[in-house]
N, C-alpha and C. Protein backbone atom coordinates (compact mmCIF):
# COMPACT_ATOMS: atom_id res chain seq x y z
N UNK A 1 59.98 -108.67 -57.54
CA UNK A 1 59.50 -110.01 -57.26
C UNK A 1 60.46 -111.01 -57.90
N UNK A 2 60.90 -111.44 -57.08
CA UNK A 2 61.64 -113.09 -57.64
C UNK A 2 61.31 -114.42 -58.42
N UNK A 3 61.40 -115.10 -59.23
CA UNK A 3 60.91 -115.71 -60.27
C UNK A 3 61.48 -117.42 -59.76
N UNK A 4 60.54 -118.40 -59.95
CA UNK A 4 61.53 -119.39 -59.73
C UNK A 4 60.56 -120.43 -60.98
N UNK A 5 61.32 -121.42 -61.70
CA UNK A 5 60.59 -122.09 -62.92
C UNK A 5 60.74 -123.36 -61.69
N UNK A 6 59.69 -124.51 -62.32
CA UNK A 6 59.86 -125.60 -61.60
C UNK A 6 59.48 -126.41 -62.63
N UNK A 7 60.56 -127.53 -63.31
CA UNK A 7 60.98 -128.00 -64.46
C UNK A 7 60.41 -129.74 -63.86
N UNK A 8 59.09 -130.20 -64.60
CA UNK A 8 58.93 -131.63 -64.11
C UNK A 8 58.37 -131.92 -65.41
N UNK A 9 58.57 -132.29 -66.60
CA UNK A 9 57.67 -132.11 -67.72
C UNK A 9 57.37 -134.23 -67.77
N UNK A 10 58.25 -134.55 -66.85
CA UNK A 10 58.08 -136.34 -66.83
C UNK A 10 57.43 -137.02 -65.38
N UNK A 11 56.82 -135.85 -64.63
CA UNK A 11 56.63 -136.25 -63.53
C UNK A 11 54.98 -136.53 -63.51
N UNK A 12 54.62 -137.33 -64.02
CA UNK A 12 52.63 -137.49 -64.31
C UNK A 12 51.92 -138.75 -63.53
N UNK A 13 53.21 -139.18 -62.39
CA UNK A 13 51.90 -140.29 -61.37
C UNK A 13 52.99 -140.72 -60.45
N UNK A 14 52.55 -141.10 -59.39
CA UNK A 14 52.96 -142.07 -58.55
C UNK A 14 53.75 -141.02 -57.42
N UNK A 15 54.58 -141.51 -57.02
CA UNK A 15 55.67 -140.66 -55.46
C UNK A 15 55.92 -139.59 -55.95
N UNK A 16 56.32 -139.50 -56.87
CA UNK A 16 57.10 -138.05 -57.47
C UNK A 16 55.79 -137.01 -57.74
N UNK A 17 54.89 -137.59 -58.48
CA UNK A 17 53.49 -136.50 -58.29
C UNK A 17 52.83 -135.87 -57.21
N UNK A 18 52.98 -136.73 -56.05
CA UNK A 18 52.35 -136.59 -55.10
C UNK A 18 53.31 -135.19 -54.35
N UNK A 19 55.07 -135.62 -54.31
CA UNK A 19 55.53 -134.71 -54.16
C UNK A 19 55.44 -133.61 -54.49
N UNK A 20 55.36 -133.54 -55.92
CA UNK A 20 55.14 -132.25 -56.78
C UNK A 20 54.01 -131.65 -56.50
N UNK A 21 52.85 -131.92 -56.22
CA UNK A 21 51.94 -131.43 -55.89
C UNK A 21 51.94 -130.95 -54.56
N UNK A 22 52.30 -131.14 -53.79
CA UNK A 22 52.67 -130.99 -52.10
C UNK A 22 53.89 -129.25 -52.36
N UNK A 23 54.69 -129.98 -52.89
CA UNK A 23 55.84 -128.71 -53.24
C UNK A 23 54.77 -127.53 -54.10
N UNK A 24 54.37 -127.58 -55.16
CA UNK A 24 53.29 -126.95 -55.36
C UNK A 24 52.30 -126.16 -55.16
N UNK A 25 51.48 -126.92 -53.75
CA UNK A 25 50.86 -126.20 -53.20
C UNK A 25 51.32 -125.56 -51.92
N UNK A 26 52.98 -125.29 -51.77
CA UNK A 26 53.77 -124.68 -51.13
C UNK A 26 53.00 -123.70 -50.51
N UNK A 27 53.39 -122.67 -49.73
CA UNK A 27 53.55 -120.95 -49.93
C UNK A 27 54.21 -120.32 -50.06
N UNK A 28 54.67 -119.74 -51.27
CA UNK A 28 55.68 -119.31 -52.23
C UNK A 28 55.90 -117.73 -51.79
N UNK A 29 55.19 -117.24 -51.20
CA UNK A 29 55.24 -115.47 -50.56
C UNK A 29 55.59 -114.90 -51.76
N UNK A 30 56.50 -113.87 -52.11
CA UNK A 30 57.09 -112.94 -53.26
C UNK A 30 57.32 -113.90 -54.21
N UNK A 31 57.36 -114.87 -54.55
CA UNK A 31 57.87 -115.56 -55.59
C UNK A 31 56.93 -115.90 -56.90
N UNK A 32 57.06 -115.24 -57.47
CA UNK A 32 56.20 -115.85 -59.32
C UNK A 32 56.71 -116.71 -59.75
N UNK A 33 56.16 -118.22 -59.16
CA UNK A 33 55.84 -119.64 -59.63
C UNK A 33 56.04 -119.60 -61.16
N UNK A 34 56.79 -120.61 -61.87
CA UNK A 34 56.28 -120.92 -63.19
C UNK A 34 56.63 -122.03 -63.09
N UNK A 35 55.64 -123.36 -63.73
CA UNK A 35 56.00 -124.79 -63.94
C UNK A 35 55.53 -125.31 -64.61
N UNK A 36 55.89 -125.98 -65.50
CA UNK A 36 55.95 -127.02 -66.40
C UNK A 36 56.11 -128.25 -66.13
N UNK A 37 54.91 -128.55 -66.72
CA UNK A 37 54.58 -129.77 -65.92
C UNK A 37 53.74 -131.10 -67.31
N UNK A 38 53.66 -132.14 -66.91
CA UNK A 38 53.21 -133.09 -67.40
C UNK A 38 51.70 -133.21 -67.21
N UNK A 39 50.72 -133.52 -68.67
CA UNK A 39 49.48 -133.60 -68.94
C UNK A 39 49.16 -134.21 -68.11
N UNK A 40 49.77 -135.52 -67.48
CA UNK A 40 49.10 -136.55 -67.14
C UNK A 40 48.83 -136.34 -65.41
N UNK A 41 49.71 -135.28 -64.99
CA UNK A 41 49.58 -134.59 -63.86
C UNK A 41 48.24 -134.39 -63.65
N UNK A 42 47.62 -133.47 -64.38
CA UNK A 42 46.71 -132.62 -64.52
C UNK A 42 45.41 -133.13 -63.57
N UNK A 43 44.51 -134.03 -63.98
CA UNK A 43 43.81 -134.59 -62.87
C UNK A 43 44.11 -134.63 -61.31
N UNK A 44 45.64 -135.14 -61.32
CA UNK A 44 45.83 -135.45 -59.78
C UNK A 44 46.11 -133.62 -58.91
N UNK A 45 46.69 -133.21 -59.62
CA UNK A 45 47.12 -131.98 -58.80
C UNK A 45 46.32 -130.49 -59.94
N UNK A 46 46.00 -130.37 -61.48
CA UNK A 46 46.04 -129.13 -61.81
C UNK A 46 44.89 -128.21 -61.16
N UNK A 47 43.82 -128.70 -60.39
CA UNK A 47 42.82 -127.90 -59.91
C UNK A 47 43.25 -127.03 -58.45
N UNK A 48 44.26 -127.72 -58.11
CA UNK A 48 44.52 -126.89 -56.54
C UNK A 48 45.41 -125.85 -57.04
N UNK A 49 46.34 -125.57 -58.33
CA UNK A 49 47.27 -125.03 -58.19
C UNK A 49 46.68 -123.48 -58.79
N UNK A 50 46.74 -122.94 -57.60
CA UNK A 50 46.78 -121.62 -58.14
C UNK A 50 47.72 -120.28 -57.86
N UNK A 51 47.61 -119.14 -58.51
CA UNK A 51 48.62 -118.16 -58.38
C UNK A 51 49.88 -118.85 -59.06
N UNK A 52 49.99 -119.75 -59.45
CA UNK A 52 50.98 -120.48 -60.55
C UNK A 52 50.60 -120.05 -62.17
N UNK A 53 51.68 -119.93 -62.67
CA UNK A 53 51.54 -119.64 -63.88
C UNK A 53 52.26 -121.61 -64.53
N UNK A 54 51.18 -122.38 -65.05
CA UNK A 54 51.49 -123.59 -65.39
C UNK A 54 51.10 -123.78 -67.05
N UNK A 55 52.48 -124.12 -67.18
CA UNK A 55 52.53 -124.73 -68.62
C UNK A 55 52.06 -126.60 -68.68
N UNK A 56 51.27 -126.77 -69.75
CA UNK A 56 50.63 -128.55 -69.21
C UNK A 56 51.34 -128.87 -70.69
N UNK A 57 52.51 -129.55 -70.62
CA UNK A 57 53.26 -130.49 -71.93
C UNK A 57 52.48 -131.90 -72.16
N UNK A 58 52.41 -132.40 -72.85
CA UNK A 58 52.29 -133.72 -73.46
C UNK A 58 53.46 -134.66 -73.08
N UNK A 59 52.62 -135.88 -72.69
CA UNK A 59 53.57 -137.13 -72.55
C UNK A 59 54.35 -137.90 -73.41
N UNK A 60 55.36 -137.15 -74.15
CA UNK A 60 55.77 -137.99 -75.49
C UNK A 60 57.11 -136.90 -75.86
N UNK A 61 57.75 -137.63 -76.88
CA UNK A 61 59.39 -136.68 -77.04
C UNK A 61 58.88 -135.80 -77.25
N UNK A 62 57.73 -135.55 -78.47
CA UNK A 62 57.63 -134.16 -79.02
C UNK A 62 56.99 -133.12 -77.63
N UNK A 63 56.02 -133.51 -76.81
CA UNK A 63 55.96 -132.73 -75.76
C UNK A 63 57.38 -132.52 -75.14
N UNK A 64 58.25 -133.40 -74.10
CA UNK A 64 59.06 -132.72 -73.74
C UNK A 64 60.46 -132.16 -74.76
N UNK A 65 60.40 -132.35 -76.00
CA UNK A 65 60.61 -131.57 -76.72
C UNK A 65 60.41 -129.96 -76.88
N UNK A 66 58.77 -129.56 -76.85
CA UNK A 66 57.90 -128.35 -76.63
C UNK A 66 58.71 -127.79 -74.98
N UNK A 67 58.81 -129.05 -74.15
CA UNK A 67 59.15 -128.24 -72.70
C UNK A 67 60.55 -127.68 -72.55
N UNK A 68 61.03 -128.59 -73.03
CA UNK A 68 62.41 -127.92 -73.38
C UNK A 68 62.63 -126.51 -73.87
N UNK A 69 62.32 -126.40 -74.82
CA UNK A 69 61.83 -124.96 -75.81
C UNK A 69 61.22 -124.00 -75.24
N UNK A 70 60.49 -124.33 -74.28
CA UNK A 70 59.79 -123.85 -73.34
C UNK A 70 60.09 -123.31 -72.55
N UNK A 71 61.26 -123.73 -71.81
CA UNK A 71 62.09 -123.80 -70.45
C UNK A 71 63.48 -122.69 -71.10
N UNK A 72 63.75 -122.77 -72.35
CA UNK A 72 64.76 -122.15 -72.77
C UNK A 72 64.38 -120.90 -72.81
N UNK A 73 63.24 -120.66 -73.11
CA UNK A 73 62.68 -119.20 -73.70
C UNK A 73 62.19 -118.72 -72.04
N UNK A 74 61.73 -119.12 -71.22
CA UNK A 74 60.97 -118.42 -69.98
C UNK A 74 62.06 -118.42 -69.10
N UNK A 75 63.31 -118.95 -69.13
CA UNK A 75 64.38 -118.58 -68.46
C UNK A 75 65.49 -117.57 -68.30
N UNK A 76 65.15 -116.10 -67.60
CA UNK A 76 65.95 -115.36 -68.14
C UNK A 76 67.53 -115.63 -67.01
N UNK A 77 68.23 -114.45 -67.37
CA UNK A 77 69.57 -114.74 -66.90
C UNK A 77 69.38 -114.78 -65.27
N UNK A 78 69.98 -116.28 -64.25
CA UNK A 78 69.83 -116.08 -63.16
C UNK A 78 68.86 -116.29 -62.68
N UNK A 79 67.87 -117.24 -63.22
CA UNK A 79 66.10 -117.42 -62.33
C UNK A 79 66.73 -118.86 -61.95
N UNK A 80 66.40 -119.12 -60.78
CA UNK A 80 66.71 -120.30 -60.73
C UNK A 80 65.27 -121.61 -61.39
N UNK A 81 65.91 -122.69 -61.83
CA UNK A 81 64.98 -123.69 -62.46
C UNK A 81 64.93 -124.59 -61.46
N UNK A 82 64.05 -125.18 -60.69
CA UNK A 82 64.43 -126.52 -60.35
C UNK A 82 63.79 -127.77 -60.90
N UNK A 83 64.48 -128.62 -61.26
CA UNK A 83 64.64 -129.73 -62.40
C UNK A 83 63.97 -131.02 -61.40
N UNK A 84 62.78 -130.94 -61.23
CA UNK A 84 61.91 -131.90 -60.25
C UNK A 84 61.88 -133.53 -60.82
N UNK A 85 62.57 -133.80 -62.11
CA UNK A 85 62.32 -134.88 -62.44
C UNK A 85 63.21 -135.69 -63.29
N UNK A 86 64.30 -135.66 -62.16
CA UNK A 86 65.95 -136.24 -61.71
C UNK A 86 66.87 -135.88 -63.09
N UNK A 87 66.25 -135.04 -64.36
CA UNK A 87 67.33 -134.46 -64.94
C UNK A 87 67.72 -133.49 -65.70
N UNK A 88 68.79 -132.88 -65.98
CA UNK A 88 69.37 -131.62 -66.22
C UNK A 88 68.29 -131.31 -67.56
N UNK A 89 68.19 -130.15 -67.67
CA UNK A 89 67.59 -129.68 -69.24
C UNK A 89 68.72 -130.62 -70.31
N UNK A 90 68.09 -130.67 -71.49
CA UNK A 90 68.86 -131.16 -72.75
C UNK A 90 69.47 -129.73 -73.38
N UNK A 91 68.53 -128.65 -73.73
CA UNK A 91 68.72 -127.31 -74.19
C UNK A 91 69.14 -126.63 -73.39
N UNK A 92 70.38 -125.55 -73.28
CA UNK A 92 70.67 -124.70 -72.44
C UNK A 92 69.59 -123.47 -72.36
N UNK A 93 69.92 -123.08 -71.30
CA UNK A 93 69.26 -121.44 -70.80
C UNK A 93 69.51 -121.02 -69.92
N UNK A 94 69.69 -120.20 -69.62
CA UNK A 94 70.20 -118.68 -68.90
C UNK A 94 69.55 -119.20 -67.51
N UNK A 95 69.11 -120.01 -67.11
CA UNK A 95 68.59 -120.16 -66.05
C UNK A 95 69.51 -120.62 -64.86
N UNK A 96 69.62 -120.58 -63.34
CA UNK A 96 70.26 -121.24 -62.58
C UNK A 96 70.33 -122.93 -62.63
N UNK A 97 70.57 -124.07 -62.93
CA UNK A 97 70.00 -125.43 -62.68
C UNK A 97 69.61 -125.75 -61.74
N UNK A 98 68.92 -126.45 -60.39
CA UNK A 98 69.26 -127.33 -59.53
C UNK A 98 68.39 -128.42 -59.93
N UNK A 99 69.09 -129.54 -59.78
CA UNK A 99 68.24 -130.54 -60.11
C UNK A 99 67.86 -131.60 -58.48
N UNK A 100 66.54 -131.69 -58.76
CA UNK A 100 66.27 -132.88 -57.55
C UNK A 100 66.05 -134.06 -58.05
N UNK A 101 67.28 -135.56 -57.47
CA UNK A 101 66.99 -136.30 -57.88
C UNK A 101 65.93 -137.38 -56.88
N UNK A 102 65.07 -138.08 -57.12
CA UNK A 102 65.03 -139.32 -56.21
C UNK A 102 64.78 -140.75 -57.00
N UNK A 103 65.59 -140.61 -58.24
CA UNK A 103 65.27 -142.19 -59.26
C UNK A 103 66.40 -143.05 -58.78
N UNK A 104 66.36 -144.31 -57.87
CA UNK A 104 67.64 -144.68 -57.63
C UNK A 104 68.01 -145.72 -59.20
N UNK A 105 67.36 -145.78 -59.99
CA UNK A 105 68.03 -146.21 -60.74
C UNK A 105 68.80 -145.15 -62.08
N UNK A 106 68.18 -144.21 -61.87
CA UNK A 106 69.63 -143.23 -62.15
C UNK A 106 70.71 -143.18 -61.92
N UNK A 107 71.26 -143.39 -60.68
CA UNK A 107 72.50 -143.26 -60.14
C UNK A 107 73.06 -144.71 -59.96
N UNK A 108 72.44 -145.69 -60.60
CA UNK A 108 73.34 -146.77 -59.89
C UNK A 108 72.90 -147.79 -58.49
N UNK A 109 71.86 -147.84 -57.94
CA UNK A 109 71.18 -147.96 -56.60
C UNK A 109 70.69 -149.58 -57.07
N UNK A 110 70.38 -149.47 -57.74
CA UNK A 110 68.96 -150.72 -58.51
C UNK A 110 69.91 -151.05 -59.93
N UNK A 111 70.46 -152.73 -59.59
CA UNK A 111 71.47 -153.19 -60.33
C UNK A 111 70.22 -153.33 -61.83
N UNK A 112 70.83 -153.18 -63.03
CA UNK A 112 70.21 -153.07 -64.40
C UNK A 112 69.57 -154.69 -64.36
N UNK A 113 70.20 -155.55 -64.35
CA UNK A 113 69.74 -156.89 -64.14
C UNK A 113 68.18 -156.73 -63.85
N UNK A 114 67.99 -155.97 -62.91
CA UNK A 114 66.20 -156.10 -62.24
C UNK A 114 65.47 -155.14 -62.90
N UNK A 115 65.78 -155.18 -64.11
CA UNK A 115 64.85 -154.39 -65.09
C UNK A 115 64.38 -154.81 -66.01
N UNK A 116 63.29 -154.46 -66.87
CA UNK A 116 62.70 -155.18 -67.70
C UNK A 116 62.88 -154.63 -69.05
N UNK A 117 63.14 -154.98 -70.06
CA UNK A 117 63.44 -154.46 -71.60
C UNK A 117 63.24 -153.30 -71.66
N UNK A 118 62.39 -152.80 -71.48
CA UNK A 118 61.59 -151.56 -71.47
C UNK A 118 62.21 -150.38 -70.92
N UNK A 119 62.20 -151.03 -69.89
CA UNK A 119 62.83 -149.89 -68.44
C UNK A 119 63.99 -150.18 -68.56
N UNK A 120 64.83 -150.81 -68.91
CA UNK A 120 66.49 -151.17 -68.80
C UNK A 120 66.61 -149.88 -70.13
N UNK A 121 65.83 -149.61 -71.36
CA UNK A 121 66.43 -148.82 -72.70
C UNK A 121 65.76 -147.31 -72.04
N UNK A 122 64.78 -146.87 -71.54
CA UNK A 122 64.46 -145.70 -70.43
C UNK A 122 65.59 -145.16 -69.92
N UNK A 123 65.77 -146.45 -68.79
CA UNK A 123 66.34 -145.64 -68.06
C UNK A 123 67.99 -145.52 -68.45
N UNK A 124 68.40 -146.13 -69.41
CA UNK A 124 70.04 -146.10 -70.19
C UNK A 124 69.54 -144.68 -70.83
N UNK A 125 68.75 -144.40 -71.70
CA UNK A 125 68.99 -142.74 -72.33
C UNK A 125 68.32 -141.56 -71.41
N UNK A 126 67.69 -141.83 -69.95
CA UNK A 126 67.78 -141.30 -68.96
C UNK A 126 69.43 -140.91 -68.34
N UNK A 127 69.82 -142.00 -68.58
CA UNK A 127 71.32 -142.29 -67.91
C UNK A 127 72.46 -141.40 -68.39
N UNK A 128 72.11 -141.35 -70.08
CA UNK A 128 72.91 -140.70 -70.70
C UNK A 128 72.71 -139.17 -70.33
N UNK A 129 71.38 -138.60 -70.70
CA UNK A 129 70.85 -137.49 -70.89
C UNK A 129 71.64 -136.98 -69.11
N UNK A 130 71.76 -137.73 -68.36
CA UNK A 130 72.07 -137.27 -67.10
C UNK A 130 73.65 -137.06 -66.86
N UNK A 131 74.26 -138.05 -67.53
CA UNK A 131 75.15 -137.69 -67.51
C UNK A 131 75.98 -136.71 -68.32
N UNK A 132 75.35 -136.44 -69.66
CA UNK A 132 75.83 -135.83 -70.63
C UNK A 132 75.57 -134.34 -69.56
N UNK A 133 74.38 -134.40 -69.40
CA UNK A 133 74.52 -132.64 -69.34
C UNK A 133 74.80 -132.20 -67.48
N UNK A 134 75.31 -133.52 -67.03
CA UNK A 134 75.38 -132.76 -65.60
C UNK A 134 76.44 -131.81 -65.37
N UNK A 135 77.36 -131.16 -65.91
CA UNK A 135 77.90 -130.10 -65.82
C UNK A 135 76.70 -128.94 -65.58
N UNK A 136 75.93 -128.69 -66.12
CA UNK A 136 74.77 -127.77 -66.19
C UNK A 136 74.27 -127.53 -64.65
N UNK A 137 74.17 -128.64 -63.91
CA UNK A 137 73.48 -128.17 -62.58
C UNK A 137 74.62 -127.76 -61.61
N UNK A 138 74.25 -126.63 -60.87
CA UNK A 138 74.66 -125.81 -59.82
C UNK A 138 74.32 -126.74 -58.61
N UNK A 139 73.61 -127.42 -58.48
CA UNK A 139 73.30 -127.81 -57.07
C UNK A 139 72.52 -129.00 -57.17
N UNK A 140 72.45 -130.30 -56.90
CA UNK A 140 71.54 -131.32 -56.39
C UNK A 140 70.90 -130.96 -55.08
N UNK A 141 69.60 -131.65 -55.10
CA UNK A 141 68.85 -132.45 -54.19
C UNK A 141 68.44 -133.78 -53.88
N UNK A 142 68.65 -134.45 -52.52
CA UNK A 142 67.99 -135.78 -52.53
C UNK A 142 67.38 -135.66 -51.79
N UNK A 143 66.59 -137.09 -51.29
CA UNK A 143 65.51 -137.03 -50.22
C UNK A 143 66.23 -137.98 -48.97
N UNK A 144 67.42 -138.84 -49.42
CA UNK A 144 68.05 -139.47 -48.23
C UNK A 144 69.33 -139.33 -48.34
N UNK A 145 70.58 -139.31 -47.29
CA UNK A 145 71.82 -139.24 -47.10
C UNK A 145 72.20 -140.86 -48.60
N UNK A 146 71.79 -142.17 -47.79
CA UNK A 146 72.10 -142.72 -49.41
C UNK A 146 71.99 -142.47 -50.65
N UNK A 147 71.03 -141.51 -50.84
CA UNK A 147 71.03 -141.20 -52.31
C UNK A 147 71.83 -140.35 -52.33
N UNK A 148 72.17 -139.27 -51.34
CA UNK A 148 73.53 -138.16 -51.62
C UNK A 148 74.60 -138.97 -51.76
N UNK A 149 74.97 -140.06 -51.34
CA UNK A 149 76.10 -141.05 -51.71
C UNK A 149 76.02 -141.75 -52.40
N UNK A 150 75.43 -142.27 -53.16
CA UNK A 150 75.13 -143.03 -54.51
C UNK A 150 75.09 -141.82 -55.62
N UNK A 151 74.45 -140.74 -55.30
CA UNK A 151 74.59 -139.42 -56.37
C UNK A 151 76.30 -138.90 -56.67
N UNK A 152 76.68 -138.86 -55.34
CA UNK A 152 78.29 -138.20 -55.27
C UNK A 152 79.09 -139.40 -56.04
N UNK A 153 79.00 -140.58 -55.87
CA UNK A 153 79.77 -141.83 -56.76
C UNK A 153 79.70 -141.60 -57.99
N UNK A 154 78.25 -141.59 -58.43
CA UNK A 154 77.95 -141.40 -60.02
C UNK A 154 78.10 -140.48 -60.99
N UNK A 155 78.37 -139.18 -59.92
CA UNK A 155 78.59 -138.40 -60.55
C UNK A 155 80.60 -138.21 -60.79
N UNK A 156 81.10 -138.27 -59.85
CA UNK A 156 82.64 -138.62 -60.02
C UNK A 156 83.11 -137.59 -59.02
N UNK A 157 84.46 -136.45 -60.02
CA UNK A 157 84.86 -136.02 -59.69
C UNK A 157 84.63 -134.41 -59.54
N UNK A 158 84.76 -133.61 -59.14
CA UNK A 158 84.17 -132.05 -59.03
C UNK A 158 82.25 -132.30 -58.90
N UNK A 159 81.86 -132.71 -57.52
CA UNK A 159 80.45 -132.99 -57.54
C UNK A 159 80.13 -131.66 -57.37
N UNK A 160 78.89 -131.15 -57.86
CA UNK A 160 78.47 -130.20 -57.12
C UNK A 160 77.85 -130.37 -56.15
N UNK A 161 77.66 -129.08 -55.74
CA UNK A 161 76.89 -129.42 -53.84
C UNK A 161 75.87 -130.24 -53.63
N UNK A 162 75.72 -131.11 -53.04
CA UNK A 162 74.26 -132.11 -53.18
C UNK A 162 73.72 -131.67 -51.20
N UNK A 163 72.36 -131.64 -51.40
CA UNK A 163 71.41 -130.98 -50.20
C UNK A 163 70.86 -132.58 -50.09
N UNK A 164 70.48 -132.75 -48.64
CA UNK A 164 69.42 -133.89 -48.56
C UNK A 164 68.43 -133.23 -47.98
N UNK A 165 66.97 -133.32 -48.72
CA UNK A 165 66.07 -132.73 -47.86
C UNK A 165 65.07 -133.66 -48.45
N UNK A 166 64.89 -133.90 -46.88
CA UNK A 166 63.53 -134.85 -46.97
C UNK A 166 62.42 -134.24 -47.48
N UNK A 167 61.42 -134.65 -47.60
CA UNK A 167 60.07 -134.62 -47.54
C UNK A 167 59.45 -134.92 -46.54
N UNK A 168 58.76 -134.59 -45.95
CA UNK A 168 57.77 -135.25 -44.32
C UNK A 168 56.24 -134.37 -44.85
């Protein structure tokens, strides 16, 4: 049986939950589900998910701290991870990366100007954390051809493969 982790430990409301939960309640056939996921999830999606083996982190560093740690240890050599919540692990592990992004202000999309104190210092050590460790991912995902081109800019030179796959 084939193993796949599904890495969202920041994904707890709005578009991206809804996704996650949809991806989620997939049909996975041979595959032993593992995901890590955000507390705040829990209401909107943790009652449908079953035959998943789900880890529920806390909304705060020290939780995705715990997920991290988490993600290092349940990753053996070659499982692929996919990184549902636009970025690379901080901690290495033996795991495959792919990361799916859809934050356009990750990449550059949504000029910093239209942000608010808050969200302008977010999403800068988002920014970093993404860029520091994107060597780590094997493969992107987006959900539109612009974001595969705003992703391929930001990222530079030697991109790795970027997929566009919608959602419908």
């Amino acid at each position: 049986m084939s193993s796949l982790i599904i890495f969202a430990p920041n994904v707890g409301g709005g578009g991206g939950l809804v996704l996650l939960g949809e991806l989620l309640r997939s049909e996975w056939g041979n595959v032993q589900l593992t995901a890590i996921l955000d507390r705040r999830g829990h209401a909107q999606i943790g009652d449908s998910l079953t035959g998943i083996n789900v880890h529920w982190v806390d909304s705060s560093i020290g939780g995705r701290w715990r997920a991290e740690r988490l993600l290092a240890k349940l990753a053996a050599p070659g499982d692929p991870v996919l990184c549902f919540h636009n970025l690379p692990p901080v901690l290495s592990n033996r795991g495959r990366i792919f990361c799916y992004v859809q934050n356009a202000n990750l990449v550059g999309i949504i000029p910093r100007s239209h942000l608010s104190g808050w969200l302008r210092l977010r999403y800068a050590v988002e920014r970093f954390i993404a860029r520091r460790f994107r060597r780590r991912v094997e493969r992107y995902m987006v959900q539109t051809p612009t974001m595969a081109a705003a992703l391929a800019d930001w990222y530079g030179s030697d991109t790795p493969p970027i997929d566009v796959l919608p959602f419908v």
